[in-house]
Protein backbone atom coordinates (compact mmCIF):
# COMPACT_ATOMS: atom_id res chain seq x y z
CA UNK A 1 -43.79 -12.24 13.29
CA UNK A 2 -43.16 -12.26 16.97
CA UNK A 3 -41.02 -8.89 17.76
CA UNK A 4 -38.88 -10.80 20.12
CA UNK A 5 -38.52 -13.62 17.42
CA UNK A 6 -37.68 -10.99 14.65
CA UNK A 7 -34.92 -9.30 17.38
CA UNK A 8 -33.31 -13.12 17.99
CA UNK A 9 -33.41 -13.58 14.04
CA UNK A 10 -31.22 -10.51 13.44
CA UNK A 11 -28.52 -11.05 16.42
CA UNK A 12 -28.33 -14.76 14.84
CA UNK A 13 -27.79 -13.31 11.45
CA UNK A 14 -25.68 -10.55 12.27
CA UNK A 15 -23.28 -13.35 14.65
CA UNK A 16 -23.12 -14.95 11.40
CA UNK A 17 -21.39 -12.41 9.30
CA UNK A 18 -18.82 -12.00 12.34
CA UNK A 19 -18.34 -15.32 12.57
CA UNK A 20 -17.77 -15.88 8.76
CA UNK A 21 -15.21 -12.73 8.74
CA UNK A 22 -11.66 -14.42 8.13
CA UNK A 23 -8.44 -12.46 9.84
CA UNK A 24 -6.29 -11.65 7.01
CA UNK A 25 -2.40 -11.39 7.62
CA UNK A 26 -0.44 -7.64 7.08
CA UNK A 27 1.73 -9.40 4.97
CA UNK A 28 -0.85 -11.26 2.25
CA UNK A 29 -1.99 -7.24 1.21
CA UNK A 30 1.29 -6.98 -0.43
CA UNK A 31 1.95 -10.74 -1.06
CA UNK A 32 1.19 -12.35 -4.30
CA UNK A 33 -1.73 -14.42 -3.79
CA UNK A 34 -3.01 -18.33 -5.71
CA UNK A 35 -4.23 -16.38 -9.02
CA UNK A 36 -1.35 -13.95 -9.32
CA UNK A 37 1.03 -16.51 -9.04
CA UNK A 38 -0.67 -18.49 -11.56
CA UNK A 39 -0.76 -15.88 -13.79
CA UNK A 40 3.23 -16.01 -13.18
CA UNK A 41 3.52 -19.44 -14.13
CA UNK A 42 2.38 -18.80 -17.60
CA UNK A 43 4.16 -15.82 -18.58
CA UNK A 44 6.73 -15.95 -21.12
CA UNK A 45 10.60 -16.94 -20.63
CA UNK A 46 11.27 -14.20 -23.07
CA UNK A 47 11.65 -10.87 -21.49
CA UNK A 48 11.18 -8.03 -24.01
CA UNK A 49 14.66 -5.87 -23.44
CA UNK A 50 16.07 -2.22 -24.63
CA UNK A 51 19.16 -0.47 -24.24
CA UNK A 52 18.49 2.75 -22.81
CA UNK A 53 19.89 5.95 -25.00
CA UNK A 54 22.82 7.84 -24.07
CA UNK A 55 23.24 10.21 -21.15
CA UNK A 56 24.48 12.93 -24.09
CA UNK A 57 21.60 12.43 -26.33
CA UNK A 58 19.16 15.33 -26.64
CA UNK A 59 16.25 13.03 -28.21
CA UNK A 60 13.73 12.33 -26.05
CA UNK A 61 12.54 8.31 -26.35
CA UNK A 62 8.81 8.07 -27.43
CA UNK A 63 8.89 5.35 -24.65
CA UNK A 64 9.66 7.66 -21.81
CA UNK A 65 6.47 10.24 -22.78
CA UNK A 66 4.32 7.00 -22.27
CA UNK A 67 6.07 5.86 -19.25
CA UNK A 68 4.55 9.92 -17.90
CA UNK A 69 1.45 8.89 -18.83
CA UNK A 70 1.26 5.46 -17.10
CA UNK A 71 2.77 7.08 -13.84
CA UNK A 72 -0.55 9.24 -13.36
CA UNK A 73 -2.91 6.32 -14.48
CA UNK A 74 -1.12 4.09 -11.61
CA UNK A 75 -0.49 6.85 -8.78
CA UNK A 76 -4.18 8.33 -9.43
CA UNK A 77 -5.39 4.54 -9.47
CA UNK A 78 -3.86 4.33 -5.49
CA UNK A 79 -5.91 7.10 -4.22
CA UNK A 80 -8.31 4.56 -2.55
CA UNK A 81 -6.02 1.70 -1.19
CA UNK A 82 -6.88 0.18 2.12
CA UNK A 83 -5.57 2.28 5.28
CA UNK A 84 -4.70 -1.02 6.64
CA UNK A 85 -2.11 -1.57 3.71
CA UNK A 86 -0.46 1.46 4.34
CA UNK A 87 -0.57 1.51 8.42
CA UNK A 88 1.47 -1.55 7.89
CA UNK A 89 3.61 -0.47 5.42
CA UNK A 90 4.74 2.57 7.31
CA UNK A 91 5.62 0.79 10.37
CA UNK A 92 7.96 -1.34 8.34
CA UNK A 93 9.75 2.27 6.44
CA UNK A 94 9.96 3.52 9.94
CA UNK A 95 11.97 0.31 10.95
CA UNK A 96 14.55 0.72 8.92
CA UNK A 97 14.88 4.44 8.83
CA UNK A 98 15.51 3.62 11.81
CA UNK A 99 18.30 1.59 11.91
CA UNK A 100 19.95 3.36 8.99
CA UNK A 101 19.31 6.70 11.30
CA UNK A 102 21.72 4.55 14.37
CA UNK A 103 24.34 3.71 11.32
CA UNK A 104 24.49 7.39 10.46
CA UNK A 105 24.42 8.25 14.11
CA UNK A 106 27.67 6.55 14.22
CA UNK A 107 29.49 7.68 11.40
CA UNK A 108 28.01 11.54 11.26
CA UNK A 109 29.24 12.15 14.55
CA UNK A 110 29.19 15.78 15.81
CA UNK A 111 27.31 16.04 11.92
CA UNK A 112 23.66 17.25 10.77
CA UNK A 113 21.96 13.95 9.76
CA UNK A 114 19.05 13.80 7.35
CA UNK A 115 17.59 10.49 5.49
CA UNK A 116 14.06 10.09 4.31
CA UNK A 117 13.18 6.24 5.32
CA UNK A 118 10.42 6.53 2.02
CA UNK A 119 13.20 7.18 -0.11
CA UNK A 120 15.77 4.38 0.95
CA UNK A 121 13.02 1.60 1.49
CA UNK A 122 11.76 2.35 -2.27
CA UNK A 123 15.22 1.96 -3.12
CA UNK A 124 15.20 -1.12 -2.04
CA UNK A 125 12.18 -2.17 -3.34
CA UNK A 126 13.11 -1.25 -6.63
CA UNK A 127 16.58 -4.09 -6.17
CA UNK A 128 13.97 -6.26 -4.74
CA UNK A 129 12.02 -5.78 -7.90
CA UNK A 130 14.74 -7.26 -10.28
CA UNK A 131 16.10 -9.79 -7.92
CA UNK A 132 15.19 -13.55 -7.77
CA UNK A 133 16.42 -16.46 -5.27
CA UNK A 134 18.24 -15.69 -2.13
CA UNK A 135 19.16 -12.08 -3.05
CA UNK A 136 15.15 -11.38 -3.51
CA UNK A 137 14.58 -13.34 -0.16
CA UNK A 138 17.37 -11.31 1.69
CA UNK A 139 15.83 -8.35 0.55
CA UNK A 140 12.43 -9.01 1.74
CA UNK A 141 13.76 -10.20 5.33
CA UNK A 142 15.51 -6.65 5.43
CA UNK A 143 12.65 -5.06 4.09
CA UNK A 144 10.66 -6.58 7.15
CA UNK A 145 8.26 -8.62 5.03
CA UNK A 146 8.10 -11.84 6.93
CA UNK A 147 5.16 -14.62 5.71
CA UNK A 148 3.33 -16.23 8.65
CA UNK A 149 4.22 -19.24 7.07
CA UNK A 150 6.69 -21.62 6.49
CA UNK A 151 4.93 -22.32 3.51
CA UNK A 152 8.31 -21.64 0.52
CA UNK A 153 5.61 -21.11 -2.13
CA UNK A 154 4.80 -18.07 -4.34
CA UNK A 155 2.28 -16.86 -2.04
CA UNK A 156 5.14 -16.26 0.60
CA UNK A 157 7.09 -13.77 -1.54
CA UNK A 158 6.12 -9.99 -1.67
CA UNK A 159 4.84 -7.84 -5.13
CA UNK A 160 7.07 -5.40 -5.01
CA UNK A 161 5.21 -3.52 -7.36
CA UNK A 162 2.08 -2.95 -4.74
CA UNK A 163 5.13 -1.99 -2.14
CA UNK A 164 6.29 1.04 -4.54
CA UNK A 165 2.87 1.76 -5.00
CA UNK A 166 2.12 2.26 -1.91
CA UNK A 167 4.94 4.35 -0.63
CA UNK A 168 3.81 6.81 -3.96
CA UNK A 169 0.65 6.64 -2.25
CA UNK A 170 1.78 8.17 0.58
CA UNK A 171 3.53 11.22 -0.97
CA UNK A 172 0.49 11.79 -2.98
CA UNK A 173 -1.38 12.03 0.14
CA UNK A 174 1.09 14.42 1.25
CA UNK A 175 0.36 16.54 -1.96
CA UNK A 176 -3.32 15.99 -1.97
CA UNK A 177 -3.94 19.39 -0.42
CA UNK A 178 -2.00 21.62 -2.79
CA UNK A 179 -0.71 23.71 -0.59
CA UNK A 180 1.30 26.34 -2.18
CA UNK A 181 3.39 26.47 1.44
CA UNK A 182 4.52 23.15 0.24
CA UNK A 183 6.51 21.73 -2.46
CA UNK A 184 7.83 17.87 -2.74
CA UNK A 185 8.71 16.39 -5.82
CA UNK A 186 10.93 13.20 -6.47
CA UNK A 187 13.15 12.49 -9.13
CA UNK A 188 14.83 9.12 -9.79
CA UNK A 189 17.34 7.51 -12.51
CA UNK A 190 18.64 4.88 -13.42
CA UNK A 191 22.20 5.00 -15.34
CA UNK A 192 23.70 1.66 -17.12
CA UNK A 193 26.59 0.78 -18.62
CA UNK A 194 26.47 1.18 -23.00
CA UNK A 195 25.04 -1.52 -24.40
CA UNK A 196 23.40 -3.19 -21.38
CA UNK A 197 20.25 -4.34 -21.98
CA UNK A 198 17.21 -3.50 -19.39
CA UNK A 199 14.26 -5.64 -18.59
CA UNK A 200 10.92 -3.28 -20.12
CA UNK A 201 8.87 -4.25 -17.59
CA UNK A 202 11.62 -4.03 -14.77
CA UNK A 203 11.92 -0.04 -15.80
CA UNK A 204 8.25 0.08 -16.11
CA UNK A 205 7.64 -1.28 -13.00
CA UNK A 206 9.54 1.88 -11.51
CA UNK A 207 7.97 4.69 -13.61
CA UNK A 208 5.36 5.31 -10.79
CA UNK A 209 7.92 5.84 -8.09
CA UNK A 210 8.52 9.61 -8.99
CA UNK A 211 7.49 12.49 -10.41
CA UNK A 212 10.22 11.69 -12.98
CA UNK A 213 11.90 8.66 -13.94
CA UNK A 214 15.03 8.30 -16.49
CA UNK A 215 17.01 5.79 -17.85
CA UNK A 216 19.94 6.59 -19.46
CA UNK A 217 23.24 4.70 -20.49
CA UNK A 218 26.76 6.31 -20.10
CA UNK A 219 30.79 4.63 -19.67
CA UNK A 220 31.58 4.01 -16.32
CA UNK A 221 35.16 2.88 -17.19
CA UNK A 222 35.74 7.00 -17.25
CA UNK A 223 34.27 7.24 -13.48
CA UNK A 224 35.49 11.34 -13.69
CA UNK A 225 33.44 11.53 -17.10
CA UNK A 226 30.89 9.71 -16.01
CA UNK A 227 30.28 11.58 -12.53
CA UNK A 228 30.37 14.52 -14.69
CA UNK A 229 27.72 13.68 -17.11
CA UNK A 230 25.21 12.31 -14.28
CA UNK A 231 26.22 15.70 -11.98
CA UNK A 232 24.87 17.62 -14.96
CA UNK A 233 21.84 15.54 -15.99
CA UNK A 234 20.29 15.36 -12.43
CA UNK A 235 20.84 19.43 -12.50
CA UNK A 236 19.46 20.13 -15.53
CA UNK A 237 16.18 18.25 -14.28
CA UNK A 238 16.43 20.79 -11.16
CA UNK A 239 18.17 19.08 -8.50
CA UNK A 240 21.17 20.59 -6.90
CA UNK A 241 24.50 18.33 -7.08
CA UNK A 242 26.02 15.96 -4.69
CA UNK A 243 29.06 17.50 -2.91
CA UNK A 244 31.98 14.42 -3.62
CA UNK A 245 28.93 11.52 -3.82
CA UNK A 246 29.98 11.04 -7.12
CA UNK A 247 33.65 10.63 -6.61
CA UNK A 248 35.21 6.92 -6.94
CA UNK A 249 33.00 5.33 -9.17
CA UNK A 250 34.20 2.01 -9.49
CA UNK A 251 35.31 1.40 -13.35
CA UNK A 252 33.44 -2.25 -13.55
CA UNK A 253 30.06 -0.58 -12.31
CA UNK A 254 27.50 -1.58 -14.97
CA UNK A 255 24.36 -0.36 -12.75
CA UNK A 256 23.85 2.51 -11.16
CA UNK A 257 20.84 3.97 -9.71
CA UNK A 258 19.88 7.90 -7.96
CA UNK A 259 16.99 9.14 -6.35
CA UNK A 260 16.85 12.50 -5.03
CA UNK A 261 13.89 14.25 -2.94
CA UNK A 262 13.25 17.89 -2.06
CA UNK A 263 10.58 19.05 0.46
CA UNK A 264 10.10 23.03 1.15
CA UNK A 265 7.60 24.24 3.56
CA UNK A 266 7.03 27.20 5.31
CA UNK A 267 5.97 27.22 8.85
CA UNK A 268 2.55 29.36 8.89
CA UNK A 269 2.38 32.50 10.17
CA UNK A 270 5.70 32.82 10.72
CA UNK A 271 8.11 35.89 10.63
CA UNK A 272 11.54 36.40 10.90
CA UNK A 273 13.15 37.73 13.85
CA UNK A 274 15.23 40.56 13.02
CA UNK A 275 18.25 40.13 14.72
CA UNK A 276 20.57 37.18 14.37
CA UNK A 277 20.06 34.48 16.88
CA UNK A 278 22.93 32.36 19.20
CA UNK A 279 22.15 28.88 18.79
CA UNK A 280 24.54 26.59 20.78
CA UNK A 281 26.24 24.17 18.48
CA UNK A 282 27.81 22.35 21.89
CA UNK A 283 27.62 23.30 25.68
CA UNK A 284 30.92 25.46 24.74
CA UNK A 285 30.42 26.54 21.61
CA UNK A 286 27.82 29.28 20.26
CA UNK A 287 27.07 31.22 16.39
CA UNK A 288 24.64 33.44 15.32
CA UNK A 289 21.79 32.18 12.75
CA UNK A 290 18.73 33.98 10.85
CA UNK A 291 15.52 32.46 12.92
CA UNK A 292 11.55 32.90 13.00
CA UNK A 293 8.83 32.87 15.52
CA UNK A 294 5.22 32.12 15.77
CA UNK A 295 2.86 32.06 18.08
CA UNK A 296 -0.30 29.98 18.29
CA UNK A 297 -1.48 26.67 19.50
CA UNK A 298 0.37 23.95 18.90
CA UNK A 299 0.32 20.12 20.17
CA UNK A 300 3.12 19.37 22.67
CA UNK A 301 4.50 17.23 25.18
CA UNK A 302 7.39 16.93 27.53
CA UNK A 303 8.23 13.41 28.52
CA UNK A 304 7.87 12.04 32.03
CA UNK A 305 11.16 12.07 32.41
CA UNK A 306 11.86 15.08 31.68
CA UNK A 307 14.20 14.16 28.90
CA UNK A 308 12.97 15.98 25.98
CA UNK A 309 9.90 17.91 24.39
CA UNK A 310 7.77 17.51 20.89
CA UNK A 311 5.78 20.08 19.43
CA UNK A 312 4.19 19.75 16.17
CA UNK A 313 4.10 21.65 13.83
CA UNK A 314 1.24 21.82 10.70
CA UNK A 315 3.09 23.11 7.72
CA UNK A 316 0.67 22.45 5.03
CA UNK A 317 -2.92 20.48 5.56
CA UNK A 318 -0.94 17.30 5.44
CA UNK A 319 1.94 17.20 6.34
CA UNK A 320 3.36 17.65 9.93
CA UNK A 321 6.64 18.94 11.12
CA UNK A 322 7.53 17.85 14.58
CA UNK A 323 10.51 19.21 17.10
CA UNK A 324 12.30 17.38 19.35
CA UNK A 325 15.06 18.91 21.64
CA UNK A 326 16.82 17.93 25.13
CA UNK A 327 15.62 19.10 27.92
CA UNK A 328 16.76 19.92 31.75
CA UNK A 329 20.32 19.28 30.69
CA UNK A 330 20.11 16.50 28.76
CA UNK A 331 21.66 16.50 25.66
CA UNK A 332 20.80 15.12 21.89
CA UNK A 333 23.10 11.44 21.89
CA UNK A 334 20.58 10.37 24.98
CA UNK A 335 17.12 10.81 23.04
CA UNK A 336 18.85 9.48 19.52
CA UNK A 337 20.06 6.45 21.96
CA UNK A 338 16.49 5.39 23.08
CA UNK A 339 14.82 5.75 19.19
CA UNK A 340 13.24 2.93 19.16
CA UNK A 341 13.00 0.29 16.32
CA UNK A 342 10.13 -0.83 17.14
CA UNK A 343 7.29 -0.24 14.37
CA UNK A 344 4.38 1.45 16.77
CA UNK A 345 7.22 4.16 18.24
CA UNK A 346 6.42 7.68 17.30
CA UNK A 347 6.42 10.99 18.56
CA UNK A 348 2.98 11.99 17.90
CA UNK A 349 1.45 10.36 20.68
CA UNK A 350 0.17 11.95 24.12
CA UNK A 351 0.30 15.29 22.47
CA UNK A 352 -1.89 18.07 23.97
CA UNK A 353 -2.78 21.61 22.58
CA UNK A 354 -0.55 24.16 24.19
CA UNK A 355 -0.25 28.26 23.68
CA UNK A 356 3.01 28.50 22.43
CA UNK A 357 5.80 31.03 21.00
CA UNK A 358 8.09 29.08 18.93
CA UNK A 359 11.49 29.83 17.82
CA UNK A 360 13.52 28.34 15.58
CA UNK A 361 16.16 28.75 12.79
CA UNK A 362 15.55 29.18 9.06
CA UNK A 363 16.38 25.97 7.76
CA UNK A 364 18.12 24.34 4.38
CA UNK A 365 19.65 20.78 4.83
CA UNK A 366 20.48 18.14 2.58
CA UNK A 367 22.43 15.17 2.77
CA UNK A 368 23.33 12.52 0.07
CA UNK A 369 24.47 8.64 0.94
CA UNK A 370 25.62 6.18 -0.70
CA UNK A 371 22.96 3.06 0.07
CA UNK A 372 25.84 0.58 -0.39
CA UNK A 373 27.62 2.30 2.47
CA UNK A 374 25.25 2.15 5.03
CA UNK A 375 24.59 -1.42 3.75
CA UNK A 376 28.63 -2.37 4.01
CA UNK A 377 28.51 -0.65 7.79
CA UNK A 378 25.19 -3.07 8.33
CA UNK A 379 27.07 -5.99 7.73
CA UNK A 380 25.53 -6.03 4.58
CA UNK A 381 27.79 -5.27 1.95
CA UNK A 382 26.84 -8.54 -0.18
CA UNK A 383 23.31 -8.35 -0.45
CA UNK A 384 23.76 -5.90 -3.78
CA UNK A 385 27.33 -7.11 -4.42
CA UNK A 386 28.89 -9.07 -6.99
CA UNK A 387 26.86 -12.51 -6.18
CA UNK A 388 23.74 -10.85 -6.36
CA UNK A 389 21.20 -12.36 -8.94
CA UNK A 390 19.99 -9.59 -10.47
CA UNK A 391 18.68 -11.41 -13.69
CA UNK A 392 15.13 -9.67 -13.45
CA UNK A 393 16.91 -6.29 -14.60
CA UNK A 394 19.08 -7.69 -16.90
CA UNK A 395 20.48 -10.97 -18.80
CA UNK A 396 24.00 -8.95 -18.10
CA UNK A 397 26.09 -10.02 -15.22
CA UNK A 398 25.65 -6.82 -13.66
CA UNK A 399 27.70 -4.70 -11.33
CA UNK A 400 25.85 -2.28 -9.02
CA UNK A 401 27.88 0.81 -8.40
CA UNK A 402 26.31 3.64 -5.60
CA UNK A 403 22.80 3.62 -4.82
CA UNK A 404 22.35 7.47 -4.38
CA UNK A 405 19.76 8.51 -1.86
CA UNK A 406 19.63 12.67 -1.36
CA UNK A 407 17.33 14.15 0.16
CA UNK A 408 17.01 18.09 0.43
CA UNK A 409 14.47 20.11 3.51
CA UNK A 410 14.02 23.87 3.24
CA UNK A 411 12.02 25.22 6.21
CA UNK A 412 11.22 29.13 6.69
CA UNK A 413 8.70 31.26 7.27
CA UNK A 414 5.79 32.95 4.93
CA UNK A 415 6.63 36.68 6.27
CA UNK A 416 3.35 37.44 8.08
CA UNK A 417 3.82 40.18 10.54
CA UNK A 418 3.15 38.53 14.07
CA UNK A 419 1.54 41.98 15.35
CA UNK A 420 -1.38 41.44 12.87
CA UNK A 421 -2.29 37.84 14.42
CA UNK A 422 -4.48 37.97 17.25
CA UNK A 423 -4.49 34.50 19.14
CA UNK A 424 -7.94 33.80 21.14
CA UNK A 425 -5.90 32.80 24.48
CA UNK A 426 -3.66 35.68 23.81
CA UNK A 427 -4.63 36.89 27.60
CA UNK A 428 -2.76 33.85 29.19
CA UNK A 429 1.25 34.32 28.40
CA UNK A 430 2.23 31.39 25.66
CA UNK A 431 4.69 29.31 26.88
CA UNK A 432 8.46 30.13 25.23
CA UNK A 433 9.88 26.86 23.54
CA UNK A 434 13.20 28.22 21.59
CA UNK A 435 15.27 26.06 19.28
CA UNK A 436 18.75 27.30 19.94
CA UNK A 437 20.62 23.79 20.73
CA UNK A 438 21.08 20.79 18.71
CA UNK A 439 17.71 18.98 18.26
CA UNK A 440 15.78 16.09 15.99
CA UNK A 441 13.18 16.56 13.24
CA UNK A 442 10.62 14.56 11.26
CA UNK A 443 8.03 14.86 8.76
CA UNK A 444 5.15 12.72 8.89
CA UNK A 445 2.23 12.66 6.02
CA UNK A 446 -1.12 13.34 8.10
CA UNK A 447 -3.17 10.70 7.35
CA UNK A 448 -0.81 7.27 7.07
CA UNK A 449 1.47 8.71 9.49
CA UNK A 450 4.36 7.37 7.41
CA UNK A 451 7.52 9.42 8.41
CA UNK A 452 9.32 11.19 4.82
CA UNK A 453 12.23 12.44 6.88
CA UNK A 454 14.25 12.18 9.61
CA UNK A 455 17.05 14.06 10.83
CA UNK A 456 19.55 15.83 13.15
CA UNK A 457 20.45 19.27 13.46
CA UNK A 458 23.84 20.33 15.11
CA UNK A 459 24.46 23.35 13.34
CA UNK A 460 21.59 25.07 11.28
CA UNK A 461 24.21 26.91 9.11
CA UNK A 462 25.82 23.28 7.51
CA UNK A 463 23.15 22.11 5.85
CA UNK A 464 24.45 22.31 2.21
């Protein structure tokens, strides 16, 4: 054949397969699509049901040891999903951290402030899992799943199980590494009233969201008993209790549901300094706090504007801490003013390497909400009220209590003695960034870039 014929016969071919590529909506990788919903139209009315056991018992359910088991088949099975599904999804988390970061803003003033936007969006998820009609519509809007269409079929509603899914993708990718400078782990639980009955594959359906999943049954019509009991469950799995989260537990609550995070990490070569440091709490107001410094390169920017700088900070292969604090005057409310909502804002953009001593305190904070709070100070305090239908968790008329959301962040140092690092720029002087005024953190997972926390510190020695 011709060469230039053969050369016009591939361009033809290859315009082809562009041509016959077909755009597929964001939304339609988490949507249910013709066959799925099909396969929903024939399922059974009859929704196999258990009581869970009591919050006293010391038997262990067979159920729950296979529930284990089905969590690694399902998180190992996510390893490979699209990075399309989860750019998408962790613009939407970031949203709404976001705008439950401005609620806190407003009612933690002068306050540390820490949320993980993972952890709140799976809790809503996992509502939006049991809920049908207008409650499971309300929840997508909020969740920021919009179809493209008007169209008020099935293929316009989200599977919520692909959503969870994916946001355990994303903490497995932050775990991938093993780094023994990092720990995560996630526990949640889900506490009904005696003799409520739970939808099997409702609970299943939420096994894969943690490391550990529970569901146990205890009296909420003795609210002191009962915050006692779930105080002293949630430690005896390792997590520290709630400071007065518990308190007022509405006697009619027949629901209620807990997840609590912790994420330790030690910045890498990293020492302590050995004498206490002032950190400015306020432009008047100064204490002394244990912090560490480390020199090295490290990505950083200071804004145009001169409003504020980022550095960021590897703390385990993947997993990235980054810094912000107020610069030239400026102080914290005017940087937490212009967080944007917007799903492509972050703070890892237009970063350059810099040679850098870093200072900055030793750091435990956690922080515990209430999700039906920050809904209530949304203008949202229906949405998992009363009139909520519900009926995919239970036949019950059910009564959701707190949502707990805690979240714990331990940051130090692994104790290598600065004088044994030798940095290959050492000749040029690093410049000094110090830490010692009120600034903002996050932790973003490497590859996704989905942000696992956000938060505020005003005084590094309230964080517990």
């Amino acid at each position: 054949m011709n060469p230039g014929v053969s050369i016009l016969c591939f361009f033809l071919c290859l315009s082809l397969v562009v041509c016959d590529r077909v755009y597929v909506h964001p939304f339609h990788l988490f949507s249910y699509n013709k066959s799925s919903c099909k396969e929903l139209d024939n399922l059974t009315q009859e929704e196999k049901t258990f009581v869970p056991i009591s919050i006293e018992s010391q038997t262990i359910p067979a159920c729950e040891e296979n529930l284990k088991d089905k969590t690694k088949l399902e998180t190992r099975s996510m390893d490979t999903k699209s990075n399309q599904r989860l750019s998408y999804l962790k613009g939407l988390v970031y949203v709404l951290g976001a705008r439950f970061y401005r609620v806190l803003k407003e009612t933690q003033k002068g306050k540390n402030i820490l949320l993980s936007p993972t952890n709140l969006y799976g809790s809503l998820v996992s509502f939006y899992l049991g809920a049908s009609g207008d409650t499971a519509a309300d929840l997508q809007k909020l969740l920021g799943f919009v179809p493209p269409s008007n169209d008020a079929d099935c293929t316009s509603r989200v599977d919520g199980y692909k959503v969870l899914l994916g946001l355990r993708t994303i903490e497995d990718l932050l775990l991938s590494s093993r780094a023994a400078d990092l720990l995560f782990s996630k526990l949640s639980c889900l506490f009904s009233a005696p003799n409520v009955h739970l939808s099997e594959s409702f609970v299943h359906s939420l096994a894969p969201s943690a490391n550990d999943f529970y569901a146990r049954a205890t009296d909420f019509t003795k609210p002191s008993r009962a915050a006692e009991l779930i105080e002293s469950f949630v430690e005896a799995k390792g997590v520290s209790r709630s400071k007065n989260l518990l308190t007022n537990i509405d006697p009619s609550t027949t629901l209620l549901f807990a997840t609590y995070i912790q994420l330790k990490a030690n910045v890498k070569k990293a020492s302590q300094l050995e004498a206490l440091q002032e950190f400015w709490t306020d432009s008047s107001t100064k204490i002394l706090v244990p912090m560490m410094s480390v020199t090295g390169t490290f990505q950083y920017r200071s804004d145009d504007s001169k409003k504020f700088s980022v550095i960021k900070v590897p703390v385990s292969e993947n997993a990235l801490l980054v810094l912000v604090q107020p610069v030239n005057s400026n102080d914290l409310n005017q940087i937490e003013s212009e967080l944007s909502m917007h799903p492509s804002f972050t703070w890892l953009h237009n970063l350059s390497p810099r040679h850098i001593t870093l200072s900055l305190p030793v750091l435990t904070i956690k922080s515990s909400y209430d999700l039906q709070e920050l809904l209530t100070d949304m203008n949202l305090s229906g949405l998992l009220g009363k009139n909520a239908t519900l009926r995919k968790i239970s036949d019950a008329n059910l009564t959701i209590g707190k949502v707990i959301n805690q979240a714990l962040f331990k940051l130090n140092y692994n104790g290598v003695d600065q004088t044994d690092l030798l940095e290959e720029n050492g000749s040029s002087p690093p410049l000094e960034v110090t830490l010692n005024k009120p600034f903002l953190l996050a932790v973003y997972e490497k590859n996704s870039k989905a942000m696992l926390l956000l938060g505020r510190v005003i005084n590094p020695l309230n964080g517990v």
